[in-house]
PDB file of N, CA and C in Angstrom:
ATOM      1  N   UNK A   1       0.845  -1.176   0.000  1.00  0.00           N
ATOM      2  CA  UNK A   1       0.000   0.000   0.000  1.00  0.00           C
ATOM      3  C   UNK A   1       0.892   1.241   0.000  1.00  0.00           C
ATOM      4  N   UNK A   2       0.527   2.219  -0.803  1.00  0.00           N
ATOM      5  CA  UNK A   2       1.889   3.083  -1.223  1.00  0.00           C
ATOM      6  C   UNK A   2       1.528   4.097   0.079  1.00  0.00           C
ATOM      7  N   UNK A   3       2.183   4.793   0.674  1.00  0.00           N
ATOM      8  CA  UNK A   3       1.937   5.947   2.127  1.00  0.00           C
ATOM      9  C   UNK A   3       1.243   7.225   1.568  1.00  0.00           C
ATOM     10  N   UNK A   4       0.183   7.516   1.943  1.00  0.00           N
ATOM     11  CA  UNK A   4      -0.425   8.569   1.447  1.00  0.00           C
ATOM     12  C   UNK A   4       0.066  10.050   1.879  1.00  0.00           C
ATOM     13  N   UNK A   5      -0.355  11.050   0.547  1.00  0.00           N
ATOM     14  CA  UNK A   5       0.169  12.094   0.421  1.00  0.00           C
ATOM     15  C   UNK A   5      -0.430  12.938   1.243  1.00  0.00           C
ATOM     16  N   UNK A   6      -1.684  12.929   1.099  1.00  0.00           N
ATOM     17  CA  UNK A   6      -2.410  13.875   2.188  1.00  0.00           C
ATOM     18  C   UNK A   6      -2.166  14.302   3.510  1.00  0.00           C
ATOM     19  N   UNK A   7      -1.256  13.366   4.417  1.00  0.00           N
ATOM     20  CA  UNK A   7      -1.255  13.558   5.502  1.00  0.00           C
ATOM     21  C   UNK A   7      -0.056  14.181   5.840  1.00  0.00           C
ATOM     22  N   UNK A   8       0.674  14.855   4.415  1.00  0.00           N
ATOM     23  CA  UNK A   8       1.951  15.820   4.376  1.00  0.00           C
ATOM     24  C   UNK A   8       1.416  16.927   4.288  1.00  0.00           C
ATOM     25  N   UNK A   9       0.303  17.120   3.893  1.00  0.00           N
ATOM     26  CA  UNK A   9      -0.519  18.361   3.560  1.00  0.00           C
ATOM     27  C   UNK A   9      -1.380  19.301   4.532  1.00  0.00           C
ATOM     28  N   UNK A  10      -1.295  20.415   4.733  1.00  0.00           N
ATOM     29  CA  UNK A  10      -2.038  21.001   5.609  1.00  0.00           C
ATOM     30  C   UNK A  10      -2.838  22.287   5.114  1.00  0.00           C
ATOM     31  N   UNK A  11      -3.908  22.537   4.978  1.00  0.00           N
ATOM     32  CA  UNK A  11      -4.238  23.896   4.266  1.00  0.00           C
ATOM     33  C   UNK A  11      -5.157  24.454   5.444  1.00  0.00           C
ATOM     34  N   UNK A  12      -5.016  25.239   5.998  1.00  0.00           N
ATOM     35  CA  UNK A  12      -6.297  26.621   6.243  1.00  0.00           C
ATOM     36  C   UNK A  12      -6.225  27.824   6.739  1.00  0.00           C
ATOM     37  N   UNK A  13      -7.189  27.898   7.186  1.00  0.00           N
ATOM     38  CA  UNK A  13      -7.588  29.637   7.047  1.00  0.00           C
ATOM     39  C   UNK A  13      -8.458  30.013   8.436  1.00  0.00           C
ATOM     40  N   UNK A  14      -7.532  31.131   9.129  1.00  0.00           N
ATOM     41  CA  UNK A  14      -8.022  31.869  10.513  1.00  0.00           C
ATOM     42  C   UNK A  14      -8.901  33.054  10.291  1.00  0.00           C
ATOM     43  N   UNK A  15      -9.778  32.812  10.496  1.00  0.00           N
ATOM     44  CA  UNK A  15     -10.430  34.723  10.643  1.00  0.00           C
ATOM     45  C   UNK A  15     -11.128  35.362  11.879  1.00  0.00           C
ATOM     46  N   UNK A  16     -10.124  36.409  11.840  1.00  0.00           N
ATOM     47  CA  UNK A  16     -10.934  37.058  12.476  1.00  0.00           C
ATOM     48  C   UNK A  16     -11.953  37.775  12.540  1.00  0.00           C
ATOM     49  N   UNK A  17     -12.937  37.426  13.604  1.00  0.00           N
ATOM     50  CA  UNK A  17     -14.434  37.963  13.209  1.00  0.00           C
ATOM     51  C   UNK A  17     -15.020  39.600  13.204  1.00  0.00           C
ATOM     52  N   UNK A  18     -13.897  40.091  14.341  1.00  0.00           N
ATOM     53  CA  UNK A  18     -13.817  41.697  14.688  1.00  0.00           C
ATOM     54  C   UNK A  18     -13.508  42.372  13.328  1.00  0.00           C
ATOM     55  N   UNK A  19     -11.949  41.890  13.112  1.00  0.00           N
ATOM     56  CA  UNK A  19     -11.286  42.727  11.972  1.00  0.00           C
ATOM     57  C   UNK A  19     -11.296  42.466  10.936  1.00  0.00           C
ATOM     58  N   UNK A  20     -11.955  40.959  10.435  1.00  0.00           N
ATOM     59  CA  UNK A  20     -12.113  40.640   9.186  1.00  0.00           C
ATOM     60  C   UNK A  20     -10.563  40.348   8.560  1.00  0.00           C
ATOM     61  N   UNK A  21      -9.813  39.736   9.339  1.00  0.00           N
ATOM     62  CA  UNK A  21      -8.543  39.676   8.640  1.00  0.00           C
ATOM     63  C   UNK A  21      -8.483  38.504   8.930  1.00  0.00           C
ATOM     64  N   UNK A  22      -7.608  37.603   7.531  1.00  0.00           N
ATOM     65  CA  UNK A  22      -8.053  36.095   7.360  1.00  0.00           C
ATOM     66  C   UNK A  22      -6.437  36.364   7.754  1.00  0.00           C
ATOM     67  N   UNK A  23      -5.916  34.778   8.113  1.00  0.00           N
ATOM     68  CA  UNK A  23      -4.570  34.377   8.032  1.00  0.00           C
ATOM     69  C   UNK A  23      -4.550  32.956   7.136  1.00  0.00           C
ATOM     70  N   UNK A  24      -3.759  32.994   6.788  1.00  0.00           N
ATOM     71  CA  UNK A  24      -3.716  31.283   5.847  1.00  0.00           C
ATOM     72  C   UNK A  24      -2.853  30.619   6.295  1.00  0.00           C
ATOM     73  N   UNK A  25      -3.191  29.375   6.982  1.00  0.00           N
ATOM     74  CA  UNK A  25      -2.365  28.349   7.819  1.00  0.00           C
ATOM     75  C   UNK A  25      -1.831  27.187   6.736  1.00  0.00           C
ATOM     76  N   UNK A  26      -0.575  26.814   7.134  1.00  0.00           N
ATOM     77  CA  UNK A  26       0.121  26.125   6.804  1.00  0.00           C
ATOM     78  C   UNK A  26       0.762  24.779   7.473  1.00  0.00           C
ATOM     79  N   UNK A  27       1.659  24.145   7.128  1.00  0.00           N
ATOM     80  CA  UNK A  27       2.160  23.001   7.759  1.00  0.00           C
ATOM     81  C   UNK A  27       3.301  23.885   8.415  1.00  0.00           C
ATOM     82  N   UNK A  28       4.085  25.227   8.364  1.00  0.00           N
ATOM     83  CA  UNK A  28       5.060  26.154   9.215  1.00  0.00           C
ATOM     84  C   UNK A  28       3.757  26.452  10.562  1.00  0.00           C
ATOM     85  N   UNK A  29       2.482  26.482  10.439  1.00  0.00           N
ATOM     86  CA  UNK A  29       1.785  26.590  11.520  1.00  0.00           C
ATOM     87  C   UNK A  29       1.220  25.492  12.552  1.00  0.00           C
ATOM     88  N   UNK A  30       1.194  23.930  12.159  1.00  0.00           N
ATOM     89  CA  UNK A  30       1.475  23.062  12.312  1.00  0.00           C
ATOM     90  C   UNK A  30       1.992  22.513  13.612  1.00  0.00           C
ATOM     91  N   UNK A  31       1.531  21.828  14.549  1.00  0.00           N
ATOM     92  CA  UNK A  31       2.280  21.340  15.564  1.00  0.00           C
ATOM     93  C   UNK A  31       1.842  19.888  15.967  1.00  0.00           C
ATOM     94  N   UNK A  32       2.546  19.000  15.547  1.00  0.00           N
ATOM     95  CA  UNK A  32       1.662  17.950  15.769  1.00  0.00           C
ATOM     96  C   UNK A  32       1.786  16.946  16.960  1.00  0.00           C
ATOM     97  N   UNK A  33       1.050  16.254  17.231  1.00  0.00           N
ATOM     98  CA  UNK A  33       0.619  15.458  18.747  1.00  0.00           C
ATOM     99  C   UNK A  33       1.540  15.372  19.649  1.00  0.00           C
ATOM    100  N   UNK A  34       2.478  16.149  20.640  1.00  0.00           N
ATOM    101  CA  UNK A  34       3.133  15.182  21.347  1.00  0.00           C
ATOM    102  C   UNK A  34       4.489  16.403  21.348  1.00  0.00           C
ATOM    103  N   UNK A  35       4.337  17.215  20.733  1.00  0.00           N
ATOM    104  CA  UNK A  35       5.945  17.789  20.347  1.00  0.00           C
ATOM    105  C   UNK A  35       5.553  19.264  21.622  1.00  0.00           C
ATOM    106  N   UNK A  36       6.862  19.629  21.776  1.00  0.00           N
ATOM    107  CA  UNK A  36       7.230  20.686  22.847  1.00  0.00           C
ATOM    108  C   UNK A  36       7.604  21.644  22.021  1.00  0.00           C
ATOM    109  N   UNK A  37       6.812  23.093  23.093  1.00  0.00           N
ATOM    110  CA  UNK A  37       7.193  24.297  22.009  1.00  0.00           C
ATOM    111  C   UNK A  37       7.875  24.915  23.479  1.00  0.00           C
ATOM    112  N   UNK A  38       8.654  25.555  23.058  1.00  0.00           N
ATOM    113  CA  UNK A  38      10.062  26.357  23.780  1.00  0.00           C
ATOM    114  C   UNK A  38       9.962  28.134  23.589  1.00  0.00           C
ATOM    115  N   UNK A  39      10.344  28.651  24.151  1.00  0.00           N
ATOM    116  CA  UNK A  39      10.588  29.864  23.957  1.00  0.00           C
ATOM    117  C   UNK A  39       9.430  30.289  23.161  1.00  0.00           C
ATOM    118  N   UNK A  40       8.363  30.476  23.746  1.00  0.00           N
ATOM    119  CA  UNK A  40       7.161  31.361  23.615  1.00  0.00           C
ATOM    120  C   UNK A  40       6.282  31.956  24.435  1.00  0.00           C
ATOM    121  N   UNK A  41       6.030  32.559  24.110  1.00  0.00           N
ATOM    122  CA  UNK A  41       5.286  34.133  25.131  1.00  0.00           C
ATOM    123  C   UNK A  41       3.687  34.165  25.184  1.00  0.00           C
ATOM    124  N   UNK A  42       3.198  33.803  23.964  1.00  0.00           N
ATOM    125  CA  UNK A  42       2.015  33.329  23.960  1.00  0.00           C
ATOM    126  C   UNK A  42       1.460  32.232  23.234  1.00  0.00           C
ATOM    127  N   UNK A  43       0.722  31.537  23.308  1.00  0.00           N
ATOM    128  CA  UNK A  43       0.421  30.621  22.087  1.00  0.00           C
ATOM    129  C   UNK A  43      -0.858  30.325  22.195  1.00  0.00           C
ATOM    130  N   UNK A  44      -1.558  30.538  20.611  1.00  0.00           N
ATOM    131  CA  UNK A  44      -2.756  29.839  20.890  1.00  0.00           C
ATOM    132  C   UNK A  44      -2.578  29.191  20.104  1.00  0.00           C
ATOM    133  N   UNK A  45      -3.860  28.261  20.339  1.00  0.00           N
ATOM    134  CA  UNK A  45      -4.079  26.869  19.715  1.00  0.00           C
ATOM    135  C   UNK A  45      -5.191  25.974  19.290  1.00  0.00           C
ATOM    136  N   UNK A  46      -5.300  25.559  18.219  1.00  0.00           N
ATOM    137  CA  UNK A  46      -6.451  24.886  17.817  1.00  0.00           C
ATOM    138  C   UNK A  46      -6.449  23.671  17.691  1.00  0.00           C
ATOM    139  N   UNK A  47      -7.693  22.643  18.240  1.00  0.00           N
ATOM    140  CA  UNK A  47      -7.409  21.230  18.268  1.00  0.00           C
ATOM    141  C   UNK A  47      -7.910  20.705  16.783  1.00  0.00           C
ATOM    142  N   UNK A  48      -7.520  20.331  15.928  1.00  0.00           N
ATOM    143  CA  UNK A  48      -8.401  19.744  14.304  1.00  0.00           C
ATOM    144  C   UNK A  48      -8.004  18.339  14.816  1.00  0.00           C
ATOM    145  N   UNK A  49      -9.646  17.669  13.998  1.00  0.00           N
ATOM    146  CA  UNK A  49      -9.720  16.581  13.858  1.00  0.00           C
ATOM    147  C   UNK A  49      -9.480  16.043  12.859  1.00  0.00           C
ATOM    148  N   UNK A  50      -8.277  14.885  12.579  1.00  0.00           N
ATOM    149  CA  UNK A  50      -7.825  15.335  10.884  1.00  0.00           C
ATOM    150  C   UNK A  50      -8.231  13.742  10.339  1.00  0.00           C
ATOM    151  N   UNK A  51      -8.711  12.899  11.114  1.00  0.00           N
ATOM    152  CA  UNK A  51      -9.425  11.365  10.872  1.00  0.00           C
ATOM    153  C   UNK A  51      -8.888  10.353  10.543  1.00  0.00           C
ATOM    154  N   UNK A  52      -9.300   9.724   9.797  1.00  0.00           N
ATOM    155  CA  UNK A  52      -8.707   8.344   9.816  1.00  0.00           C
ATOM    156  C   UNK A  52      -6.894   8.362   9.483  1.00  0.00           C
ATOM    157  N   UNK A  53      -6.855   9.458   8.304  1.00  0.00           N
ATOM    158  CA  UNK A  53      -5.601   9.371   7.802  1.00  0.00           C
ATOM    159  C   UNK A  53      -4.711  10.268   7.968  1.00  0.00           C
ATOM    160  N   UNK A  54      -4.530   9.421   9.213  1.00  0.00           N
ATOM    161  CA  UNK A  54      -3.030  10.191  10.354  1.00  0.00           C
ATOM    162  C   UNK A  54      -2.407   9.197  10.410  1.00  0.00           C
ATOM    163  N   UNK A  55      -0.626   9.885  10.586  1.00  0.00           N
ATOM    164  CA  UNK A  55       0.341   8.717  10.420  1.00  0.00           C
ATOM    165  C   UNK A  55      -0.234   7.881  11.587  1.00  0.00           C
ATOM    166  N   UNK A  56       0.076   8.599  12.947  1.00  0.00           N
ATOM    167  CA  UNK A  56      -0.791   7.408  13.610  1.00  0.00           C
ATOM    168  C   UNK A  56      -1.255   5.956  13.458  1.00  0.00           C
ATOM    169  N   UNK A  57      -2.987   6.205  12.452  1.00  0.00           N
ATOM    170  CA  UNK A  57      -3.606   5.330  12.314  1.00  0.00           C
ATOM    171  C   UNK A  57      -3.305   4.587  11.207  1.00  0.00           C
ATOM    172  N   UNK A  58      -2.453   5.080  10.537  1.00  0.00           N
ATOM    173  CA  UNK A  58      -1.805   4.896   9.204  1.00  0.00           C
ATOM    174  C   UNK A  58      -0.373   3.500   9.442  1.00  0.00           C
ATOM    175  N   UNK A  59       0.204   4.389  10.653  1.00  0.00           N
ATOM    176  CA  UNK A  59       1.103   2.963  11.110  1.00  0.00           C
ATOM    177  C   UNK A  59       0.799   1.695  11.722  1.00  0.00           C
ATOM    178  N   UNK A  60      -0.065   1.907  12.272  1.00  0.00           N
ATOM    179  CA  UNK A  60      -0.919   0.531  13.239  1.00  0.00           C
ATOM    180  C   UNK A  60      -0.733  -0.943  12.162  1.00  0.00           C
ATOM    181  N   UNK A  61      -1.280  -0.317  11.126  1.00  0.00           N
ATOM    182  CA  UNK A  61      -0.902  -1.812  10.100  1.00  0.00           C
ATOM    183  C   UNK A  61      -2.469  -1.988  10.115  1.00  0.00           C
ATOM    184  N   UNK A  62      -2.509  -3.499   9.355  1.00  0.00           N
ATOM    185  CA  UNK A  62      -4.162  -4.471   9.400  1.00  0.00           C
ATOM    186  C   UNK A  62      -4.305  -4.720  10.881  1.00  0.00           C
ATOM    187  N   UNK A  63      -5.999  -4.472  11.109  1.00  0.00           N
ATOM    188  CA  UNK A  63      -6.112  -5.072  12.435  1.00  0.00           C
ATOM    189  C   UNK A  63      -6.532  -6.279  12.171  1.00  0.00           C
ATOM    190  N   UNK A  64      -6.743  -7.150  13.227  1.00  0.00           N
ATOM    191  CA  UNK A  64      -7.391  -8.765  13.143  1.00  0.00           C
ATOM    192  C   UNK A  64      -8.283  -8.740  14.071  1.00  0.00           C
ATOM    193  N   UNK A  65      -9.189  -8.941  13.906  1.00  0.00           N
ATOM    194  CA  UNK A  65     -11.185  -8.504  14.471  1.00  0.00           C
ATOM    195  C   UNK A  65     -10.559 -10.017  14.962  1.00  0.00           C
ATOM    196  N   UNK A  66     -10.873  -9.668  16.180  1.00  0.00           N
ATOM    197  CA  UNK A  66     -11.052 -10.768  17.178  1.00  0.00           C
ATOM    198  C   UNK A  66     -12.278 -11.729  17.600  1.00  0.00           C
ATOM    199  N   UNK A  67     -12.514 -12.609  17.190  1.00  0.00           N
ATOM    200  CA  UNK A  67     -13.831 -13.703  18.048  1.00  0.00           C
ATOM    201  C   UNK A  67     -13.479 -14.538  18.721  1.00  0.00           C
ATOM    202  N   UNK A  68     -14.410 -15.072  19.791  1.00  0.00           N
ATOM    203  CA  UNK A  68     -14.472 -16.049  20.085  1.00  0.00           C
ATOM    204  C   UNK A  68     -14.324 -17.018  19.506  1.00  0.00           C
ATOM    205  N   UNK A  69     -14.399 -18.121  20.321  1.00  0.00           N
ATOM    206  CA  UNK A  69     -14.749 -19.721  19.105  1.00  0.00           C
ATOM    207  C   UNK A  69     -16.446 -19.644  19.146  1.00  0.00           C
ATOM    208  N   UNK A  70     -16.744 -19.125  20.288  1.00  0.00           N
ATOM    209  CA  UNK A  70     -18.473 -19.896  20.068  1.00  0.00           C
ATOM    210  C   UNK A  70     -18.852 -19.066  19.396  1.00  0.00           C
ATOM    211  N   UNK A  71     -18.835 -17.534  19.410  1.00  0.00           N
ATOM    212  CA  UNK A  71     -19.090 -16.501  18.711  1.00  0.00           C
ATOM    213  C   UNK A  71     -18.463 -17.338  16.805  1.00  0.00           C
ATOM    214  N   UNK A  72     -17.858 -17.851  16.929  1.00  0.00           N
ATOM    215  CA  UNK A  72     -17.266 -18.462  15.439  1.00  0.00           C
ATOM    216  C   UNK A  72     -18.601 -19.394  15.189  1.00  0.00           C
ATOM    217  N   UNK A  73     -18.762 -20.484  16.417  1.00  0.00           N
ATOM    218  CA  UNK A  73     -19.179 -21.360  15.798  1.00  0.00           C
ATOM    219  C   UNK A  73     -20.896 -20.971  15.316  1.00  0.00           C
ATOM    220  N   UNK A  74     -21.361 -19.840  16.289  1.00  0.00           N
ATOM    221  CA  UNK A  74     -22.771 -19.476  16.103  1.00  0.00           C
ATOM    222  C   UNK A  74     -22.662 -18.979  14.795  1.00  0.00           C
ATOM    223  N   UNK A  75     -21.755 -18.811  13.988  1.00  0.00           N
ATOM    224  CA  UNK A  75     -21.682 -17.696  12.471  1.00  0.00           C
ATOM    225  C   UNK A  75     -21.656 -18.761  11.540  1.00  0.00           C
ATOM    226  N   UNK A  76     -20.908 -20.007  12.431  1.00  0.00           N
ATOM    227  CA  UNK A  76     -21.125 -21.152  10.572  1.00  0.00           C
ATOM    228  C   UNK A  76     -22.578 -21.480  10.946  1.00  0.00           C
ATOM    229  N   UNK A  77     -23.131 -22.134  11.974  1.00  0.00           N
ATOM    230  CA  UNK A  77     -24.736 -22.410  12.077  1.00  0.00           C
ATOM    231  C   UNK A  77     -25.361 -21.836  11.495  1.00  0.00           C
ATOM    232  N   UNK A  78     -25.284 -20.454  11.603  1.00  0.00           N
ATOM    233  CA  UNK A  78     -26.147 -19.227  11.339  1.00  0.00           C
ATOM    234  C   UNK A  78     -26.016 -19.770   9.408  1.00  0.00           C
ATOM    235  N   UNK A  79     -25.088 -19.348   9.201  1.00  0.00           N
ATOM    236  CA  UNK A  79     -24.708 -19.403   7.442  1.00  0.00           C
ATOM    237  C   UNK A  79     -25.270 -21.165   6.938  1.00  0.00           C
ATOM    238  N   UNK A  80     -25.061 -21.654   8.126  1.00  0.00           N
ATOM    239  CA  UNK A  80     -25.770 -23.066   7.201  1.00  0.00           C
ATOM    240  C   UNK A  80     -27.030 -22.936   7.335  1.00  0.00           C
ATOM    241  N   UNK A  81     -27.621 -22.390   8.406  1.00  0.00           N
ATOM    242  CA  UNK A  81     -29.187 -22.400   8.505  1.00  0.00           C
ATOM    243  C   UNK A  81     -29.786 -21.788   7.702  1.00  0.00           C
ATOM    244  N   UNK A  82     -28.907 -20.400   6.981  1.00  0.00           N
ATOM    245  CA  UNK A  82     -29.680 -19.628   6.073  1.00  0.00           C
ATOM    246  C   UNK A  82     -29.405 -19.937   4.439  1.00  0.00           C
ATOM    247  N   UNK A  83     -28.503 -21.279   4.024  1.00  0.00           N
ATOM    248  CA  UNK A  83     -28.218 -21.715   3.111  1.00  0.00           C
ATOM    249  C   UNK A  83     -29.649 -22.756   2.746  1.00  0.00           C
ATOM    250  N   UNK A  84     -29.885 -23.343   4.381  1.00  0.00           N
ATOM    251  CA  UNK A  84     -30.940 -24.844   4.179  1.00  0.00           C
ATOM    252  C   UNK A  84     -32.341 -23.925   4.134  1.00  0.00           C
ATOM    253  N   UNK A  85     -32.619 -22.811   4.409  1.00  0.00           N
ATOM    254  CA  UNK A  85     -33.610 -22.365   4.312  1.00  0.00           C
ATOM    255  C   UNK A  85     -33.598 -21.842   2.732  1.00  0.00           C
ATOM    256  N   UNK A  86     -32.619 -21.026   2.136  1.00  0.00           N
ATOM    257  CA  UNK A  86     -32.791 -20.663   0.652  1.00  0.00           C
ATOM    258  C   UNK A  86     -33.080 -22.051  -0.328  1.00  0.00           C
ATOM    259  N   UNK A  87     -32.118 -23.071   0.306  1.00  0.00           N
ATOM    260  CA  UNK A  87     -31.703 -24.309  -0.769  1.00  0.00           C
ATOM    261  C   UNK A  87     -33.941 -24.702  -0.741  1.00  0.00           C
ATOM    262  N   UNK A  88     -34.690 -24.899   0.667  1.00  0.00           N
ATOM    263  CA  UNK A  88     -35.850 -25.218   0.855  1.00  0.00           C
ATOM    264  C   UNK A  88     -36.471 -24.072   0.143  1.00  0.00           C
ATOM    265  N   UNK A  89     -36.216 -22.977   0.117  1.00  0.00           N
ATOM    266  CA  UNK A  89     -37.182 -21.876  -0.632  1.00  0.00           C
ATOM    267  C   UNK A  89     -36.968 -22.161  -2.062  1.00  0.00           C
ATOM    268  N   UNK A  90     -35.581 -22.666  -2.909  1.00  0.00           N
ATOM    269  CA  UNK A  90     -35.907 -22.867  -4.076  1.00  0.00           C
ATOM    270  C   UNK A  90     -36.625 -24.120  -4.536  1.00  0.00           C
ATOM    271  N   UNK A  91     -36.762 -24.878  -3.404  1.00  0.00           N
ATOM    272  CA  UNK A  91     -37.072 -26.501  -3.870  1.00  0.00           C
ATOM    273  C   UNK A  91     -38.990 -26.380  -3.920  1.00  0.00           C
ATOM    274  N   UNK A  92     -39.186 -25.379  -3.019  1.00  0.00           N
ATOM    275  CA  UNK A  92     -40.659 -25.317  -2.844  1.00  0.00           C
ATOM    276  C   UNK A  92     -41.689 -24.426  -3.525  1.00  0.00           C
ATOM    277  N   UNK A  93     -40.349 -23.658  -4.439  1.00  0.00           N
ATOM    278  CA  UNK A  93     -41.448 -22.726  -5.669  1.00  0.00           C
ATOM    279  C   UNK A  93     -40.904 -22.930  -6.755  1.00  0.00           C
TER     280      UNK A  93
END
């Protein structure tokens, strides 16, 4: 799976509502999860939710959905019961 580009990418835009003056944010505005900022006087900050495709969730790899066995075995029953019921619905029309 090739590493996606998007999550190098950052685009937006601050405005202010008083003065009507936009700023355009960048990846130089950028601070991401975990990192220390030094020598600053003030800082504000905005939390974005940026979703599935963050390196993050991006590194984890395939997950493997976990079951039970009985939880297994109720899913082949289930699939044979609804095979013997179609196989009986075609035999009876």
């Amino acid at each position: 799976m090739p590493p996606h580009k998007d999550i190098y990418k950052f685009e937006g835009k601050l405005v202010n509502t008083e003065s009507k003056e936009e700023l355009v944010l960048d990846l130089k505005q950028f601070i991401p999860r975990g990192a220390m900022v030094k020598d600053s006087f003030n800082l504000y900050a905005l939390i974005v939710y940026t979703g599935k495709d963050t390196k993050l969730v991006l590194n984890q790899g395939q997950y493997k959905f976990k079951i039970s066995s009985l939880a297994y075995q109720l899913n082949i029953i289930l699939m044979l019961n609804l095979a013997l019921m179609f196989f009986q619905m075609i035999i009876m029309s």
